[in-house]
N, C-alpha and C. Protein backbone atom coordinates (compact mmCIF):
# COMPACT_ATOMS: atom_id res chain seq x y z
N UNK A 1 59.93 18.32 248.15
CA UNK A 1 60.53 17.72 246.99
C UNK A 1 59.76 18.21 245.76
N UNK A 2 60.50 18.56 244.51
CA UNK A 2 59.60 19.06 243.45
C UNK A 2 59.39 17.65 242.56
N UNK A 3 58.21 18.18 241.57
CA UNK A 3 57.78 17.00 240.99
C UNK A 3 59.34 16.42 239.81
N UNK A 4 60.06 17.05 239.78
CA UNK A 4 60.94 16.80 238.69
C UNK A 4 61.56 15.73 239.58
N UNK A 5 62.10 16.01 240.82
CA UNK A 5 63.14 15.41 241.55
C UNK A 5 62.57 14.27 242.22
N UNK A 6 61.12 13.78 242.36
CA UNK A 6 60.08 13.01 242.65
C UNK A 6 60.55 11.96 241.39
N UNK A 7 60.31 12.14 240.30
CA UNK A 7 59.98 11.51 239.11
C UNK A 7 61.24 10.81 238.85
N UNK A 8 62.64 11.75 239.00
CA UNK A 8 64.02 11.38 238.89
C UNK A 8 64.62 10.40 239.66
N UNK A 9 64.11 10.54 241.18
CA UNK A 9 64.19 9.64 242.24
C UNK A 9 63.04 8.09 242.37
N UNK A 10 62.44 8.69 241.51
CA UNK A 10 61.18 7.28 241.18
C UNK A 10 61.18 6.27 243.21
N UNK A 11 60.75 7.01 243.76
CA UNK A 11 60.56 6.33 245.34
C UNK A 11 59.77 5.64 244.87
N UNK A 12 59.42 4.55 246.16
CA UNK A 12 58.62 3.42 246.22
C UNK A 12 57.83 3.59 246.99
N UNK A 13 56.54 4.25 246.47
CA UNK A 13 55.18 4.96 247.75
C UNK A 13 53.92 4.36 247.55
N UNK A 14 53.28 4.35 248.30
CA UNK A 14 51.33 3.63 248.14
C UNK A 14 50.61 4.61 247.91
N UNK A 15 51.02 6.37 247.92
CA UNK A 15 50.25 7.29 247.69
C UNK A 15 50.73 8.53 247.29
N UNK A 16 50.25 9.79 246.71
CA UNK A 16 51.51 10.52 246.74
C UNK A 16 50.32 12.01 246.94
N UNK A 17 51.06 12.46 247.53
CA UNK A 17 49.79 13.67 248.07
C UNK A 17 50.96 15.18 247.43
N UNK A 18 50.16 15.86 246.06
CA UNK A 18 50.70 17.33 245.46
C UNK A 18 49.61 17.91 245.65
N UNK A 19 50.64 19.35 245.34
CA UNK A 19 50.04 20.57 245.61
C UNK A 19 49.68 21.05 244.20
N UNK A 20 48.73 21.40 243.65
CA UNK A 20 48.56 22.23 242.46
C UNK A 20 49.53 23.11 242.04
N UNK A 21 50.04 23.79 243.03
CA UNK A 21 51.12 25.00 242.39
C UNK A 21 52.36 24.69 242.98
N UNK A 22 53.48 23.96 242.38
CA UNK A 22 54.76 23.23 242.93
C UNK A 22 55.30 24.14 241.89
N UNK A 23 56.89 24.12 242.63
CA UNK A 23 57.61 24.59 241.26
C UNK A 23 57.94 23.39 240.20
N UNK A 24 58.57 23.62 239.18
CA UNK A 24 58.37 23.14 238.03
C UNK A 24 57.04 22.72 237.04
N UNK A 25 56.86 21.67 238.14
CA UNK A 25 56.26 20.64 237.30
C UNK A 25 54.83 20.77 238.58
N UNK A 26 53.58 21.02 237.69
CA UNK A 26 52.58 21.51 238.70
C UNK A 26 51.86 20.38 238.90
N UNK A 27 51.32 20.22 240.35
CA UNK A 27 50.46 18.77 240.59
C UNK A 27 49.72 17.77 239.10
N UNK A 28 48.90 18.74 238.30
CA UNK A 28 48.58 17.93 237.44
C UNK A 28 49.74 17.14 236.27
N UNK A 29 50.83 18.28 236.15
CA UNK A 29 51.98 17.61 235.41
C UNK A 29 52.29 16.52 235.97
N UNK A 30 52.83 16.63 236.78
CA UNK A 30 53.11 15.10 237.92
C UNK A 30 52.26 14.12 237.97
N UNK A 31 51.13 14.14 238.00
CA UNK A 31 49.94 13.35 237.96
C UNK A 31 49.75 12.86 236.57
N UNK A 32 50.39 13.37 235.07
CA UNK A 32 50.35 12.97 233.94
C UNK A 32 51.88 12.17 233.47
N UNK A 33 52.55 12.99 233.89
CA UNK A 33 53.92 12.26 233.84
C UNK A 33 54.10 10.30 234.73
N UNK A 34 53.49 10.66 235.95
CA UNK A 34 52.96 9.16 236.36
C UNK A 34 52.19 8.55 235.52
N UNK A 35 51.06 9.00 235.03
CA UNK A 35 50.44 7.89 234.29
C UNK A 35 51.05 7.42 233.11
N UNK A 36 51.85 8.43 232.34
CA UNK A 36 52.76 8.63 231.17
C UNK A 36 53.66 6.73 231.59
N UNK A 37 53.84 6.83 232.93
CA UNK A 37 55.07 5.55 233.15
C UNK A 37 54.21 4.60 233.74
N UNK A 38 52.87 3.93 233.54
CA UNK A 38 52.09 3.08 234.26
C UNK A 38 51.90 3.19 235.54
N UNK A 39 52.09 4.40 236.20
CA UNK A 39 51.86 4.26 237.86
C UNK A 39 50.26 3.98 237.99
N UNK A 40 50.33 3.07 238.62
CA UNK A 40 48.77 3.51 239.25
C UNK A 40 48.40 3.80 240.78
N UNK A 41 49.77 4.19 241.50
CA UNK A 41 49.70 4.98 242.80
C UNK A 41 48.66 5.90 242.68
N UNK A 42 47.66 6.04 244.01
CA UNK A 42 46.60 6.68 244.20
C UNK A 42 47.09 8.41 244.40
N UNK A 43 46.82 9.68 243.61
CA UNK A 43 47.43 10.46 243.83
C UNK A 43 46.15 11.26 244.92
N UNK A 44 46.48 12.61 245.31
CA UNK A 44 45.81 13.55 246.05
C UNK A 44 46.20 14.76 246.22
N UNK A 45 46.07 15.41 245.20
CA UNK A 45 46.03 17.11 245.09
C UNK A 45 45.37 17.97 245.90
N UNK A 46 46.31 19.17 246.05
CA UNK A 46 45.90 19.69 247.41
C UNK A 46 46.07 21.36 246.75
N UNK A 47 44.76 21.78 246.55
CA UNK A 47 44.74 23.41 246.10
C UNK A 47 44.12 24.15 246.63
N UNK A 48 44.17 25.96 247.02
CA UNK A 48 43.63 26.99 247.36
C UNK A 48 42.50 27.45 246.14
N UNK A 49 42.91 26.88 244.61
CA UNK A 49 42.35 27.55 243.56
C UNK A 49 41.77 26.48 242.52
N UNK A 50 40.86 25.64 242.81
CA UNK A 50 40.50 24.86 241.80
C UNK A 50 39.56 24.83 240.80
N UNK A 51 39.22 25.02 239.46
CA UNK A 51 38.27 25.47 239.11
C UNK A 51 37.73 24.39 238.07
N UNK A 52 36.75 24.49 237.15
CA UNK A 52 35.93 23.34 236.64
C UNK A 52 37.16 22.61 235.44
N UNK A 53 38.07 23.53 234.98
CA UNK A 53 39.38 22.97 233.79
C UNK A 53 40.14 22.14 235.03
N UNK A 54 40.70 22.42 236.39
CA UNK A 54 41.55 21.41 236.95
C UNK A 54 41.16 20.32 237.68
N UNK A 55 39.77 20.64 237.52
CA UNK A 55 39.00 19.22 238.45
C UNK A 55 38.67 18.05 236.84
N UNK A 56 38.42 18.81 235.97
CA UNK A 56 38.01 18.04 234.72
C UNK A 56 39.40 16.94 234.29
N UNK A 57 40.29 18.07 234.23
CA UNK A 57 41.81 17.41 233.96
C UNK A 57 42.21 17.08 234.96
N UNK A 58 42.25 16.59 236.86
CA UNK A 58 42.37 15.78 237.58
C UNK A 58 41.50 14.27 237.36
N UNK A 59 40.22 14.72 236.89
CA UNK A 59 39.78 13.09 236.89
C UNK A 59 40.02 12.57 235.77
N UNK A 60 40.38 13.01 234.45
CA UNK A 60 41.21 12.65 233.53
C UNK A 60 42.30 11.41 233.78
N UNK A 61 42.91 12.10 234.73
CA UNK A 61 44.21 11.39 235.27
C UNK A 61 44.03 10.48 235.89
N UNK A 62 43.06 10.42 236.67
CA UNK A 62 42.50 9.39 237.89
C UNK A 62 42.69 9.93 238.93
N UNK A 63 42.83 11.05 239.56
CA UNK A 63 43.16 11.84 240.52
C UNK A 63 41.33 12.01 240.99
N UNK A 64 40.99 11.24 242.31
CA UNK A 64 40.01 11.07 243.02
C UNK A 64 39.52 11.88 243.83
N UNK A 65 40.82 12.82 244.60
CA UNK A 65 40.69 13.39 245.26
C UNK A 65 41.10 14.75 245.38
N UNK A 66 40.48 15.44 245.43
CA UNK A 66 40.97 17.44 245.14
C UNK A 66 40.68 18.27 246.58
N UNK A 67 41.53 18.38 247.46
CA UNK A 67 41.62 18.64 248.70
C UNK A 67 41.72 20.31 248.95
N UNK A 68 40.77 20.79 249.21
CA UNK A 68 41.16 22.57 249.27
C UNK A 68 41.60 22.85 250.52
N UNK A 69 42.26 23.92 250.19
CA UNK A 69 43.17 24.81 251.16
C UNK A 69 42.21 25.89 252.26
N UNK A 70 42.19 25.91 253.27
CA UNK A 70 43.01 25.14 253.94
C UNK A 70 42.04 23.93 254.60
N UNK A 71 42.91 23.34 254.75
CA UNK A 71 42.29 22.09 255.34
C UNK A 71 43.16 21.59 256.42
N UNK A 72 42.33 20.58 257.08
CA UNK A 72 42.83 20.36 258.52
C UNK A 72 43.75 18.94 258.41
N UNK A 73 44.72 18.57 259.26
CA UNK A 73 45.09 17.26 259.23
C UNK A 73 44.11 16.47 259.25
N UNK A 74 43.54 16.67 259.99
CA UNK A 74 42.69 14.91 259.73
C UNK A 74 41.71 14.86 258.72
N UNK A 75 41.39 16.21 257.83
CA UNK A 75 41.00 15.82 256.74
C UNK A 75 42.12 15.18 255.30
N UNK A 76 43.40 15.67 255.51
CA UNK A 76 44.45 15.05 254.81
C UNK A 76 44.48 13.38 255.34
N UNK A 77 44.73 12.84 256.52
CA UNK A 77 45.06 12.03 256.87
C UNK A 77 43.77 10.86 256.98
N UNK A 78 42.69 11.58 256.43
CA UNK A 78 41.67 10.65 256.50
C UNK A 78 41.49 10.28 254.38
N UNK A 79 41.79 11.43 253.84
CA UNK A 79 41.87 11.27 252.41
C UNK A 79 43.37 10.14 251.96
N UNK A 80 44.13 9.77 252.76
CA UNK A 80 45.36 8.95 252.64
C UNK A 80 44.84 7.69 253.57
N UNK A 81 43.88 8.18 253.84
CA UNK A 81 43.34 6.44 254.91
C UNK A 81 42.56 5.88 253.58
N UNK A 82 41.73 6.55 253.52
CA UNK A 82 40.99 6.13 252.47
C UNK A 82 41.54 6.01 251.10
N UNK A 83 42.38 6.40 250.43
CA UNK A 83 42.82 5.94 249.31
C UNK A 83 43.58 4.63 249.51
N UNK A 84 44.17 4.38 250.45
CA UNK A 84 45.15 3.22 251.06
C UNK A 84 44.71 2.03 251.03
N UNK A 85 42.82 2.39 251.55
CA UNK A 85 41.80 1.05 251.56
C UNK A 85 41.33 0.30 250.55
């Protein structure tokens, strides 16, 4: 699902796990556009390329967690345990 069609569809989630490089609208857009509408769903970005400008402007947002590529399920599924708690 892209972040446009995410935002349009406004679901009802406890977490929302993006990718840095989505089409349109790139993890951090999404992550600003939520806060833009009071979300305070726990987000979790997931990049191959993160550097000191997208980690600065993730915790900006409140984005806790910056997950590099590649990574294993149970490191995803333990970063969605723990934000949940």
């Amino acid at each position: 699902m892209s972040g446009a069609i995410f935002l349009k569809d406004n679901p009802d989630v406890d977490c929302i796990v993006v990718d840095y490089h989505m089409p349109g609208l790139n993890g951090l857009e999404l992550a600003s556009a939520l806060t833009v509408r009071g979300s305070y769903v726990p987000v979790i970005m997931i990049t191959a390329t993160a550097d000191a400008m997208v980690e600065r402007r993730a915790a900006e947002l409140g984005i806790k967690r910056i997950l590099r590529k590649p990574l294993s399920n149970r490191a995803l599924l333990n970063a969605v345990r723990e934000e949940l708690e």
